[in-house]
Each structure stands twice: as structure tokens, then as C-alpha cells.
Protein backbone atom coordinates (compact mmCIF):
# COMPACT_ATOMS: atom_id res chain seq x y z
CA UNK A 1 0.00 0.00 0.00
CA UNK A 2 1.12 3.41 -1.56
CA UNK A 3 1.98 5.77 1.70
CA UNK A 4 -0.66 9.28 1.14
CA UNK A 5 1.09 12.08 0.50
CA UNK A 6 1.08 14.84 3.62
CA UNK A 7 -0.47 18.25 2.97
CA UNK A 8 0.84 21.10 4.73
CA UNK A 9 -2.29 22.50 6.34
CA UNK A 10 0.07 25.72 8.45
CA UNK A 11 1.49 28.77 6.99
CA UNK A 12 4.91 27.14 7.75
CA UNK A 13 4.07 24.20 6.31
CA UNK A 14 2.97 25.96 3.19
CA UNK A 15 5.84 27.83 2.34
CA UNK A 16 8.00 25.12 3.26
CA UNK A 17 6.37 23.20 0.50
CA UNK A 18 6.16 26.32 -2.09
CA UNK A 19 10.67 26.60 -1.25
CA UNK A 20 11.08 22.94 -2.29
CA UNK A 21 9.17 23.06 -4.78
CA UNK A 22 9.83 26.21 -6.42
CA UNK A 23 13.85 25.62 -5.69
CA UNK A 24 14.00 28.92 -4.08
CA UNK A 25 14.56 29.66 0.16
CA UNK A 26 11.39 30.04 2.49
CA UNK A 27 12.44 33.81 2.69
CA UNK A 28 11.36 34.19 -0.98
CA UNK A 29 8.82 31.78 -0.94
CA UNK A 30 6.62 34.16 1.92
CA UNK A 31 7.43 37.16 0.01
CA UNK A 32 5.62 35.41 -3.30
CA UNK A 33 2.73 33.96 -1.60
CA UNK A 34 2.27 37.58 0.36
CA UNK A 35 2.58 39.54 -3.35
CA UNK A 36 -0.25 37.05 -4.18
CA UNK A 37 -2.77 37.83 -1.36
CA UNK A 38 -2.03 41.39 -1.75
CA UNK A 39 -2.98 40.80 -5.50
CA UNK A 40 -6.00 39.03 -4.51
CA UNK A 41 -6.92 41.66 -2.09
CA UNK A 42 -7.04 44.47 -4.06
CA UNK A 43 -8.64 42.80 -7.12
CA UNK A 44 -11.16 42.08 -5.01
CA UNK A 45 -11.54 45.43 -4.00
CA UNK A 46 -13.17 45.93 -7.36
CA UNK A 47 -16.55 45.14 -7.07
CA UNK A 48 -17.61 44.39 -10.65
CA UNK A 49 -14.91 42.30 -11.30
CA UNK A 50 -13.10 40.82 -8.64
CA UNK A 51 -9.76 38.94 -8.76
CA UNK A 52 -9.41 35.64 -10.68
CA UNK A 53 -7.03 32.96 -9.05
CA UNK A 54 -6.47 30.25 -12.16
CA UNK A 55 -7.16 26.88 -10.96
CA UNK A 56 -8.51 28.40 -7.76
CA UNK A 57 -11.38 30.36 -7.97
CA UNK A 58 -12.35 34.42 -8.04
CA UNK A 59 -12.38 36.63 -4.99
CA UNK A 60 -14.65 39.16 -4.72
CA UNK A 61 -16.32 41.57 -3.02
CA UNK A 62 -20.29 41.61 -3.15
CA UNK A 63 -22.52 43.99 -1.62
CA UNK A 64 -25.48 41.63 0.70
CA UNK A 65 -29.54 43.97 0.70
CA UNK A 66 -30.87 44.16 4.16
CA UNK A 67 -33.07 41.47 5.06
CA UNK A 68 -35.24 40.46 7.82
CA UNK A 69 -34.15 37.71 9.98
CA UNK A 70 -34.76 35.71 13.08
CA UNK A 71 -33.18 35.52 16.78
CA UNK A 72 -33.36 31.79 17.31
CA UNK A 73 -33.47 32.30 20.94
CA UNK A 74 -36.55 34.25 21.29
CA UNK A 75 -38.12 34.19 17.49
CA UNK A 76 -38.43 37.73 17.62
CA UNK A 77 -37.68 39.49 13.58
CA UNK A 78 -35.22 41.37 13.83
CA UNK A 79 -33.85 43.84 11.27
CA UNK A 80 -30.36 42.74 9.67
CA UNK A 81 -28.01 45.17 7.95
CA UNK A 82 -26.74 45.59 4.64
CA UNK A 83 -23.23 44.90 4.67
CA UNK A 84 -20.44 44.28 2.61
CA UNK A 85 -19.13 40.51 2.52
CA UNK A 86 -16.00 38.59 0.73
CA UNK A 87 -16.75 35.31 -1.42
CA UNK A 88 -14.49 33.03 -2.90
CA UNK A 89 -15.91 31.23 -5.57
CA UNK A 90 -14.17 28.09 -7.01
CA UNK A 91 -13.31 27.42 -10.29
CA UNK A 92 -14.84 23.91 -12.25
CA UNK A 93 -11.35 22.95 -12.47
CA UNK A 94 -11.03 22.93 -8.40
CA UNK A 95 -14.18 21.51 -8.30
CA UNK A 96 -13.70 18.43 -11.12
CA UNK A 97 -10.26 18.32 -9.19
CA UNK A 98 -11.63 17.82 -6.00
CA UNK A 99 -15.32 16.36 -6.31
CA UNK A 100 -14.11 13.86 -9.46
């Protein structure tokens, strides 16, 4: 039986992976995967369009109406604000990739 391969689930773990890989020291390997959030970040910042991660998904930022809602603990409808929220949506390639 085949041993399963270990994915880093920690920042650490991460860039230790992304160095190896990549052939280049931890060092740079954090200052790449930071320049990418950043990236991500401010695309997302644009509301029409948001930021496209290939073979990831998009992040974006959509605006959520004010609704009407429920407190569980009492039932009583309570007024909910319209707010501002961040979605990542993922790509059919992640999600062939992942569901099969």
C-alpha cells in the first residue's frame, strides 16, 4: 500500500512546501505567496470584477440587501443590515479536481 502524500495544512508548512518546490529559500517563498494575497486583495476590492485565481477560484467583493431575519433564541424578527461581505468562488477545475 502506496503511503498518502502529507499536505501542509500551516502557513509554515505551506511555504516550506512552495521553497522545495519552487527551488527557491522560504524567505522568498513568503514574500511570493504575500505579493499574491495582496494581489488578490485588491482585485477584489473591485466590485464588478473581482480577482481571478487560475485553478482556484475568483475573490470578490459583493454587496449583501438588508433582510429580515430571526433571533433563534426568542423568534423575535429582527432587522439585519446591509453589509459588505468577501466570497471566494471556485473554479470547475477545483471543483472536477476535487469532487471527481
Amino acid at each position: 500500500m502506496a503511503k498518502k502524500e502529507i499536505v501542509p495544512t500551516t502557513k509554515s508548512g505551506i511555504m516550506a512546501a512552495l521553497a522545495e518546490a519552487g527551488g527557491v529559500s522560504k524567505k522568498q517563498a513568503v514574500a511570493m505567496y504575500d505579493r499574491l494575497i495582496d494581489l488578490a486583495v485588491k482585485g477584489a476590492k473591485q466590485e464588478e470584477k473581482g480577482y481571478m485565481l487560475p485553478a482556484l477560484g475568483k475573490v470578490k467583493l459583493v454587496k449583501r440587501p438588508a433582510r429580515t431575519g430571526r433571533n433563534p433564541m426568542t423568534g423575535e424578527t429582527i432587522k439585519i443590515k446591509a453589509k459588505k461581505v468577501v466570497k471566494v468562488v471556485a473554479c470547475k477545475a477545483l471543483k472536477d479536481a476535487v469532487l471527481g
